[in-house]
C-alpha atoms as a PDB file:
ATOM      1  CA  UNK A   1     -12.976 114.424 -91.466  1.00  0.00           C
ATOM      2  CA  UNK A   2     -11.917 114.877 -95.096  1.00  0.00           C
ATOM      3  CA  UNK A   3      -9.440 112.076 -94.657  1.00  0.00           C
ATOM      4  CA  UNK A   4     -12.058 109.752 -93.561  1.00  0.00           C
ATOM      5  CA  UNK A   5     -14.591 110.753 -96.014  1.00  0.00           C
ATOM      6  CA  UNK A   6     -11.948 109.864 -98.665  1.00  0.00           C
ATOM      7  CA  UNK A   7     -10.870 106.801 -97.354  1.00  0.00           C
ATOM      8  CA  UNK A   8     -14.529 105.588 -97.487  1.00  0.00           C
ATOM      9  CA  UNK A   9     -15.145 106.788-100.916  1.00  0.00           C
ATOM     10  CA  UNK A  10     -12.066 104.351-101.715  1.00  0.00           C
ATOM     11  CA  UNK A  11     -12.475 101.520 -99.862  1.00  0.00           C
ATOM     12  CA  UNK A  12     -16.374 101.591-100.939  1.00  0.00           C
ATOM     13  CA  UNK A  13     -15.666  99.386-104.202  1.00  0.00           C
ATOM     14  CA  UNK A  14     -13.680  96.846-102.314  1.00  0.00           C
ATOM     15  CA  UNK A  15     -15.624  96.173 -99.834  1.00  0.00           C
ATOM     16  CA  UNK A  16     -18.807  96.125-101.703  1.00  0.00           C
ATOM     17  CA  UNK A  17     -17.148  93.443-104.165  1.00  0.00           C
ATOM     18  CA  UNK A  18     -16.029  91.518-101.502  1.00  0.00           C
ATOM     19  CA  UNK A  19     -19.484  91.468-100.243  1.00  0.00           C
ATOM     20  CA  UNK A  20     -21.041  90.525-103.531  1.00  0.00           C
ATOM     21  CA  UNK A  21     -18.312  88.239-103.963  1.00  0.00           C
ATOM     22  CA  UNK A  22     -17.869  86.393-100.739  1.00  0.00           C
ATOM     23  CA  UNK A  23     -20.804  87.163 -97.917  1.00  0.00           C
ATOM     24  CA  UNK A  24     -23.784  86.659-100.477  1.00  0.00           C
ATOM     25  CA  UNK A  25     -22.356  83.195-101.571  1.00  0.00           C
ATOM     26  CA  UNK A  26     -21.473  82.074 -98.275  1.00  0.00           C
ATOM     27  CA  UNK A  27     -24.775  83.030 -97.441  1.00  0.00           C
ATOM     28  CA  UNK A  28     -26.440  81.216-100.261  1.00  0.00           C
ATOM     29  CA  UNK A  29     -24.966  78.574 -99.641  1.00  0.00           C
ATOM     30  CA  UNK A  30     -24.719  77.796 -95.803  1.00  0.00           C
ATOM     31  CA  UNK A  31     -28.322  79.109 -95.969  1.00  0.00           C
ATOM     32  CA  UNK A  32     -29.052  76.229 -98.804  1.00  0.00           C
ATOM     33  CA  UNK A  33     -27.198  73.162 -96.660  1.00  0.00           C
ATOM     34  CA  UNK A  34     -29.245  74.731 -93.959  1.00  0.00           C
ATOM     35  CA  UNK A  35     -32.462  73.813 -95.455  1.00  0.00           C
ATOM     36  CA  UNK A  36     -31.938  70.698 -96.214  1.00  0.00           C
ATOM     37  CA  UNK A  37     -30.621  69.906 -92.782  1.00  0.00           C
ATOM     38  CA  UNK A  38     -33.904  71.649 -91.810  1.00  0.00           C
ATOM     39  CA  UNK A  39     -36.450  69.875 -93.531  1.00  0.00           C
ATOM     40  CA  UNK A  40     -34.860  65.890 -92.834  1.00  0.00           C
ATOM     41  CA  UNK A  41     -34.600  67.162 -88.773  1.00  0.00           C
ATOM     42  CA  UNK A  42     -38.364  68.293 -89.142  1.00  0.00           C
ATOM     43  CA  UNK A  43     -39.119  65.533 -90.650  1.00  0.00           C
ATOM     44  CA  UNK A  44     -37.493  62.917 -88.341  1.00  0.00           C
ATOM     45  CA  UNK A  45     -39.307  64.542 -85.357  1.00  0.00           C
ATOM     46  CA  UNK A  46     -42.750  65.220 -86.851  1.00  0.00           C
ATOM     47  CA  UNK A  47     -42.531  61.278 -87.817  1.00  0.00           C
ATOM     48  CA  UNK A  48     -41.383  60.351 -84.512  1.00  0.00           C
ATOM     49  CA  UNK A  49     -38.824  58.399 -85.869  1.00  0.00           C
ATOM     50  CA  UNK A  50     -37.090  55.791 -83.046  1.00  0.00           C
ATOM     51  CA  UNK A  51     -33.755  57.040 -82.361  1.00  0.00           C
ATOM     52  CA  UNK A  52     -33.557  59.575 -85.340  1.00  0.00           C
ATOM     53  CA  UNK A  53     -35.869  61.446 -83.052  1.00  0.00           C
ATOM     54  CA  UNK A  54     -33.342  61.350 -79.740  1.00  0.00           C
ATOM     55  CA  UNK A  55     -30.571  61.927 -82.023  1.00  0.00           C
ATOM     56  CA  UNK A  56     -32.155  64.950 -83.964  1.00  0.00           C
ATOM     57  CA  UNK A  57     -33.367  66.758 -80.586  1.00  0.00           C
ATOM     58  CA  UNK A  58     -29.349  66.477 -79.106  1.00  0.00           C
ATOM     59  CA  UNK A  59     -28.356  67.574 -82.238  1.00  0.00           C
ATOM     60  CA  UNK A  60     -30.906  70.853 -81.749  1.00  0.00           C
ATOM     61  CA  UNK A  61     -30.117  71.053 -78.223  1.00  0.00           C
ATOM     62  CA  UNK A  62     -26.474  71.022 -78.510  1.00  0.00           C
ATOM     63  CA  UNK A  63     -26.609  73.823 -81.382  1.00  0.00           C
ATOM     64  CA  UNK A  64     -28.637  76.128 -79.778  1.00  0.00           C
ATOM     65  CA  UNK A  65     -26.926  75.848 -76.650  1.00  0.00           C
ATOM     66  CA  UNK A  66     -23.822  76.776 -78.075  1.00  0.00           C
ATOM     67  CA  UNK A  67     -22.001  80.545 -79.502  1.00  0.00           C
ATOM     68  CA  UNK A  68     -22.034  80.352 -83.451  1.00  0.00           C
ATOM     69  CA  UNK A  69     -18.316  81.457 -82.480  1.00  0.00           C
ATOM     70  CA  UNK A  70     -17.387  79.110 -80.453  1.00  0.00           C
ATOM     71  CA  UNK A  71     -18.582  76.429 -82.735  1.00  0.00           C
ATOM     72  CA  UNK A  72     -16.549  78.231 -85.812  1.00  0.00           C
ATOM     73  CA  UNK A  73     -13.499  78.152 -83.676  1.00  0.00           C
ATOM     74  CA  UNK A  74     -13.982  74.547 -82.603  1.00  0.00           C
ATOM     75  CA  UNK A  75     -14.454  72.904 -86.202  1.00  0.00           C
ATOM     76  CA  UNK A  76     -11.607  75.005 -87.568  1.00  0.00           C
ATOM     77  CA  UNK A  77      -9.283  74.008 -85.045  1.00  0.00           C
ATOM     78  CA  UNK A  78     -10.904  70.240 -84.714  1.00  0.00           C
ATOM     79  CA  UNK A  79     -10.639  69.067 -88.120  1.00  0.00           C
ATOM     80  CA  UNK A  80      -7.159  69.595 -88.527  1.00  0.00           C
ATOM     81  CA  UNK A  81      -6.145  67.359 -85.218  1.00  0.00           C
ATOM     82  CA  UNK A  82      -8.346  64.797 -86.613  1.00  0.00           C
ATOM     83  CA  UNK A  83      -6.357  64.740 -89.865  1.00  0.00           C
ATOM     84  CA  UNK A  84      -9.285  66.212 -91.833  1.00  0.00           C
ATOM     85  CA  UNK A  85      -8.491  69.917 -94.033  1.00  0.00           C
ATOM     86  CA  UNK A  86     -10.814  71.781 -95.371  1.00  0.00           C
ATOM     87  CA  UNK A  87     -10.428  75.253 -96.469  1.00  0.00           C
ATOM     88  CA  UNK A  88     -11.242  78.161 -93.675  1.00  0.00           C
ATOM     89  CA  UNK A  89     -14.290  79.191 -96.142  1.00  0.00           C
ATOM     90  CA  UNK A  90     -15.772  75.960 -96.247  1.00  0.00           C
ATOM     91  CA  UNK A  91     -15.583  75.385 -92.560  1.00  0.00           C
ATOM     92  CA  UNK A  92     -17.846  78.486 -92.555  1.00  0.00           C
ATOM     93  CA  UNK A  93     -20.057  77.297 -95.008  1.00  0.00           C
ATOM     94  CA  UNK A  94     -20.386  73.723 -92.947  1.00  0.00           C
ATOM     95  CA  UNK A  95     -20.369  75.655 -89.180  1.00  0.00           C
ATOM     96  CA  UNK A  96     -22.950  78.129 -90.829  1.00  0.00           C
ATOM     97  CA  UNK A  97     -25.571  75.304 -91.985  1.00  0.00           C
ATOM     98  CA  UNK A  98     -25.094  73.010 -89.099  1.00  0.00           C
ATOM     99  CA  UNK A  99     -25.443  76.018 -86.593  1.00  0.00           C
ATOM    100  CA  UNK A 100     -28.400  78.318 -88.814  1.00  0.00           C
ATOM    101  CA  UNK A 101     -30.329  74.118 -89.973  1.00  0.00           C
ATOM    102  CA  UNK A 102     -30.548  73.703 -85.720  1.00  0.00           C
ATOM    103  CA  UNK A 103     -32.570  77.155 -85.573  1.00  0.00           C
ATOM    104  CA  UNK A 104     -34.909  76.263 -88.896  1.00  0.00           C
ATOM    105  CA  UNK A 105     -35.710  72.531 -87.800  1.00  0.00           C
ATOM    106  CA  UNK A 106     -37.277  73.912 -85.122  1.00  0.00           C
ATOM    107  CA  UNK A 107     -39.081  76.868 -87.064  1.00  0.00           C
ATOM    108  CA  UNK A 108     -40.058  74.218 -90.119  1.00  0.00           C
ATOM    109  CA  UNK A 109     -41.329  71.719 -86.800  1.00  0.00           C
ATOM    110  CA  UNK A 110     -43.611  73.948 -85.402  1.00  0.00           C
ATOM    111  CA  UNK A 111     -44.991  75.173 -89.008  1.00  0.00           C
ATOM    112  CA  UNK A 112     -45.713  71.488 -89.750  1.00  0.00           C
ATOM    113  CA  UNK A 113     -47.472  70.533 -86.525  1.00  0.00           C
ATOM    114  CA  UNK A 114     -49.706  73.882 -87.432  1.00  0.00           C
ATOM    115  CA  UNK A 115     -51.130  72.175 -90.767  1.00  0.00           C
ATOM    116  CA  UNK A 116     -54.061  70.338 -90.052  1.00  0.00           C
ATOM    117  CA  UNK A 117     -53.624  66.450 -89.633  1.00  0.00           C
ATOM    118  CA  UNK A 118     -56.575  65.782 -92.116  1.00  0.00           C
ATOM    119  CA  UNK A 119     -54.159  67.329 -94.876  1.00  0.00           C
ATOM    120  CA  UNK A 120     -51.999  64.148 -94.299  1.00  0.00           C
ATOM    121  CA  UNK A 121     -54.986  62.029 -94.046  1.00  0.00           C
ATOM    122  CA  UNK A 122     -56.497  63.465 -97.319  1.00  0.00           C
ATOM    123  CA  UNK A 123     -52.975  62.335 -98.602  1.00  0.00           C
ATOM    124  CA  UNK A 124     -53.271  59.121 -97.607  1.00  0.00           C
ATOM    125  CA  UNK A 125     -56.797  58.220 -99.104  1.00  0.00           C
ATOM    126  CA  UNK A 126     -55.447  59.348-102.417  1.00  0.00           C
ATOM    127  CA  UNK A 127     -53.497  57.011-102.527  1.00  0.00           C
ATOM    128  CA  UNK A 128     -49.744  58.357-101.272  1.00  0.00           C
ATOM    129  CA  UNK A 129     -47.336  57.064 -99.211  1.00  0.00           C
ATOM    130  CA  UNK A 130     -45.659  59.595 -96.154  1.00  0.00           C
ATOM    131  CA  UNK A 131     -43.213  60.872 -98.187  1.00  0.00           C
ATOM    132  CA  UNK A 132     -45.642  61.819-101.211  1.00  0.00           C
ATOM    133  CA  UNK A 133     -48.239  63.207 -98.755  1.00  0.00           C
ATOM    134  CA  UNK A 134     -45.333  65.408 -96.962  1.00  0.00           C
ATOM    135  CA  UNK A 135     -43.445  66.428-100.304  1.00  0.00           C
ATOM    136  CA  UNK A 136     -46.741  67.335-101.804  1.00  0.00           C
ATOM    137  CA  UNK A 137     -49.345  68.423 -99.291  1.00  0.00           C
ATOM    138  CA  UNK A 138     -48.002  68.872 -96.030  1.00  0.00           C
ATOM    139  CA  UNK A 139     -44.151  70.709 -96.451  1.00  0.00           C
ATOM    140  CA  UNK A 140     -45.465  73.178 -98.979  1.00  0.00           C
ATOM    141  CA  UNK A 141     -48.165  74.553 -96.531  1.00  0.00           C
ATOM    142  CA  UNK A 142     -45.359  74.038 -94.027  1.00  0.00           C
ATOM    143  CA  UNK A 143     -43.499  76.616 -96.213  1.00  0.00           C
ATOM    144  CA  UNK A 144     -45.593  79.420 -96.168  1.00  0.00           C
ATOM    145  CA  UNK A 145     -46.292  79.131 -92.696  1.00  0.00           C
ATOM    146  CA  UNK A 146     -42.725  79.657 -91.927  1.00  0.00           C
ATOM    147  CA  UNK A 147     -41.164  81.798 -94.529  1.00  0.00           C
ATOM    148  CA  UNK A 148     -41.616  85.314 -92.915  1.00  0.00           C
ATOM    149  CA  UNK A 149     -39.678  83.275 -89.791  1.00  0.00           C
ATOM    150  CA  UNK A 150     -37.207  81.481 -92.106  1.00  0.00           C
ATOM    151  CA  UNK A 151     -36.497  84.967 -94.048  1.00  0.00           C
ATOM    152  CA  UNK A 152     -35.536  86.259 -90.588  1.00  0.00           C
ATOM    153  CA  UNK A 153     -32.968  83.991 -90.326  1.00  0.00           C
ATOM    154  CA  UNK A 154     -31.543  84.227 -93.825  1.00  0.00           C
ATOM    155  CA  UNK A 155     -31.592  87.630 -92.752  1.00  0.00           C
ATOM    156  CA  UNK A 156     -29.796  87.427 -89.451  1.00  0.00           C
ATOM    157  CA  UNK A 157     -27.422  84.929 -91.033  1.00  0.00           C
ATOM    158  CA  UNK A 158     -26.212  87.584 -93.801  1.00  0.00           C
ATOM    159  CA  UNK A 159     -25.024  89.380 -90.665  1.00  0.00           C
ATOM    160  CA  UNK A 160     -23.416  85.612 -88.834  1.00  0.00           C
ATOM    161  CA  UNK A 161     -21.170  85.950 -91.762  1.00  0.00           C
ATOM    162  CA  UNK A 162     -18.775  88.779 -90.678  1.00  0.00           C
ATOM    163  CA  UNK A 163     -18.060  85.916 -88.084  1.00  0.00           C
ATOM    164  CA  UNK A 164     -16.040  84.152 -90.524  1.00  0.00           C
ATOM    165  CA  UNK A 165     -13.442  86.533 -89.813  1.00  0.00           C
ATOM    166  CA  UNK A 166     -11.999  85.048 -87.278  1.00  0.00           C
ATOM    167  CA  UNK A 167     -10.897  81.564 -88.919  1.00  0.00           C
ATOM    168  CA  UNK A 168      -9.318  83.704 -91.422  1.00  0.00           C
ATOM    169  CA  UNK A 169     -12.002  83.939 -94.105  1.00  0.00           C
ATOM    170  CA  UNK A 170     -11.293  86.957 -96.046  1.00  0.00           C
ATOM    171  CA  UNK A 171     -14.961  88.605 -96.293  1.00  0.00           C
ATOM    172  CA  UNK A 172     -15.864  91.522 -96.207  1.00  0.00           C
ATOM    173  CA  UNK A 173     -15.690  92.441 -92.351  1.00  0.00           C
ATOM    174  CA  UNK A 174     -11.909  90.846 -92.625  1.00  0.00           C
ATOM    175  CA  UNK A 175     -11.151  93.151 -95.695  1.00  0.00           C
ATOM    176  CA  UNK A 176     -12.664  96.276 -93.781  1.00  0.00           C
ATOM    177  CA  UNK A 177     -10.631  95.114 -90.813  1.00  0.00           C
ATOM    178  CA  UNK A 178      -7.190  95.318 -93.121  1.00  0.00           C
ATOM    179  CA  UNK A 179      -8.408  98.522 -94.677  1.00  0.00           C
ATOM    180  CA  UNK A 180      -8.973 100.070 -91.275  1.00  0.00           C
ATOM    181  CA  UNK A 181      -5.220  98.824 -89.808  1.00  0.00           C
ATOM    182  CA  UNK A 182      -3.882 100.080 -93.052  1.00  0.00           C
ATOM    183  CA  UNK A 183      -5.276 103.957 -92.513  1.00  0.00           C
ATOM    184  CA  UNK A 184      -6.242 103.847 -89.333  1.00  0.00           C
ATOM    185  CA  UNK A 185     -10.032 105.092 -89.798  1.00  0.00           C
ATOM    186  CA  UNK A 186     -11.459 102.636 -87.821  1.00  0.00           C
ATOM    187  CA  UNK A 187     -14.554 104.328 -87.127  1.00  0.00           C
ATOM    188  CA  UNK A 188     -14.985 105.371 -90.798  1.00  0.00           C
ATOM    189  CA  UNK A 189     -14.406 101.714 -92.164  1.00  0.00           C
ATOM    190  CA  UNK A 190     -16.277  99.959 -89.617  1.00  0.00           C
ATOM    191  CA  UNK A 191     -19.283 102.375 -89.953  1.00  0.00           C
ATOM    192  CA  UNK A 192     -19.264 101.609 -93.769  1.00  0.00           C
ATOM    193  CA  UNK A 193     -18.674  97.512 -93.113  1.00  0.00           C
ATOM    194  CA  UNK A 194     -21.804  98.081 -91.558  1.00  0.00           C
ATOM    195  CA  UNK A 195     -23.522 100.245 -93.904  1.00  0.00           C
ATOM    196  CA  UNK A 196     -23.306  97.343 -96.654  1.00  0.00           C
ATOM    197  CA  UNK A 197     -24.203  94.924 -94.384  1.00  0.00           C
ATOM    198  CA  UNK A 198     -27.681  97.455 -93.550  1.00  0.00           C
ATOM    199  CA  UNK A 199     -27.879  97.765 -97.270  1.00  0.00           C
ATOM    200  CA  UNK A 200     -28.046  93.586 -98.101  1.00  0.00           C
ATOM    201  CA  UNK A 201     -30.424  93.344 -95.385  1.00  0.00           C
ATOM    202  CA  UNK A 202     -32.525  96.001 -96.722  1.00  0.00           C
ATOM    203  CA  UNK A 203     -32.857  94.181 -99.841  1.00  0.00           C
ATOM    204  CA  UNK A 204     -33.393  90.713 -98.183  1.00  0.00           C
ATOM    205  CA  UNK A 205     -36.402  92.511 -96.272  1.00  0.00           C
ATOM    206  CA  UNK A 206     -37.818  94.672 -99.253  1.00  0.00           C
ATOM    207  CA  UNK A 207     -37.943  90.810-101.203  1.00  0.00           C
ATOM    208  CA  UNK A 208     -39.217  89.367 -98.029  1.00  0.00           C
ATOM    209  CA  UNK A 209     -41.768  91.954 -98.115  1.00  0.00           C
ATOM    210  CA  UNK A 210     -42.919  91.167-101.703  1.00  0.00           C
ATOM    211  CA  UNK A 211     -43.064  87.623-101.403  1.00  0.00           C
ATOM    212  CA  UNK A 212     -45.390  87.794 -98.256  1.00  0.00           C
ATOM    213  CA  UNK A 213     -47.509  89.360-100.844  1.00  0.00           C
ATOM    214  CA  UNK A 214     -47.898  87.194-103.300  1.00  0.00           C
ATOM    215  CA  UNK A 215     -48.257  83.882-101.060  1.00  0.00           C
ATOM    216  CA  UNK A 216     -50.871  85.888 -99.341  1.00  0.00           C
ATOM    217  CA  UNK A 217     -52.669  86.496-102.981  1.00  0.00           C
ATOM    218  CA  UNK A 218     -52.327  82.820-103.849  1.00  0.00           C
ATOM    219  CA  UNK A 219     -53.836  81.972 -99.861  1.00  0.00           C
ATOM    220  CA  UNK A 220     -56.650  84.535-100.854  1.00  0.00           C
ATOM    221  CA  UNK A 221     -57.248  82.919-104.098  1.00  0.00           C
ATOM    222  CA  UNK A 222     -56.874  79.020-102.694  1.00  0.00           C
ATOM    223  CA  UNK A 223     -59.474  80.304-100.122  1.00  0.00           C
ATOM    224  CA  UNK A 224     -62.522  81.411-102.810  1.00  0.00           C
END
């Protein structure tokens, strides 16, 4: 038990840097692609754009359908036999906001089919076009509609990461994984891997839980 409790008290810096170093900016920024991806799939169905529309509900279909894992493994090993490289962290990144975009079209969707259509019309007989009237009146009530489900996903995508592992991203569930072969406390190392990942959760949830609070304050006061 001492030897365990030790090992943990050592590996603790290393695998918390790792984390701050690798999982929170391959979160940031598969969760960022992800968004964008998001809102133009929304969009293209909430428009019921020819084609685009077909096209983006395969595209949702297919993703959903499919393991997150299975997808990682298949990019990693496509690209290559199609004579494309990219780095194992980048294919992440990518396979991240393709998969996590899929999930948050259809989140974002829903959210803008809930705001009233006389918010577009009001839009309209100011004077803007569809893209004014969505970028200004109708995606920002979208928004709040669907961040407590969108900060669920950020959240459950923080913990998607540790899949990275197996296309060879060194993150933190990788490092933890090396640690744990190296002293052979797997139950000590995996217990803290997971610990970290409880503790950036917690934090994602506690901000969550702020920011529900003061979109709800600015609702009240837009309400008066």
């Amino acid at each position: 038990m001492d030897q365990a409790i030790q090992v943990m008290i050592d590996s603790f810096p290393k695998l918390l840097a790792k984390g701050l170093l690798m999982t929170v900016p391959m979160t940031i920024l598969s969760f960022s692609l992800s968004m964008v991806i998001a809102v133009i799939t929304s969009l293209i169905q909430y428009a019921k754009v020819p084609v685009l529309r077909q096209i983006a509900r395969f595209y949702i279909w297919l993703i959903r359908g499919t393991p997150l894992l299975v997808q990682l493994v298949i990019v990693f090993y496509g690209l290559p036999a199609l004579g494309i490289r990219v780095s194992p962290y980048w294919t992440a990144i990518i396979v991240f906001a393709i998969c996590e975009g899929a999930y948050c079209a259809e989140t974002l969707r829903g959210a803008l089919e809930a705001v009233p259509y006389g918010q577009t019309e009001a839009g309209y007989c100011v004077g803007m076009n569809f893209q004014q009237t969505m970028w200004h009146v109708v995606l920002p009530q979208a928004f709040k509609n669907a961040f407590p489900a969108l900060s669920n996903s950020l959240i459950s995508l923080v913990k998607d990461t540790s899949l990275a592992a197996n296309i060879t991203v060194q993150e933190m569930f990788m490092t933890g994984q090396r640690i744990a072969g190296k002293t052979y406390q797997f139950l000590a190392i995996y217990v803290e891997v997971a610990l970290i990942y409880l503790l950036f959760c917690t934090v994602l949830t506690w901000l969550q839980k702020k920011l529900e609070k003061v979109l709800n304050r600015y609702n009240e006061k837009e309400a008066r």
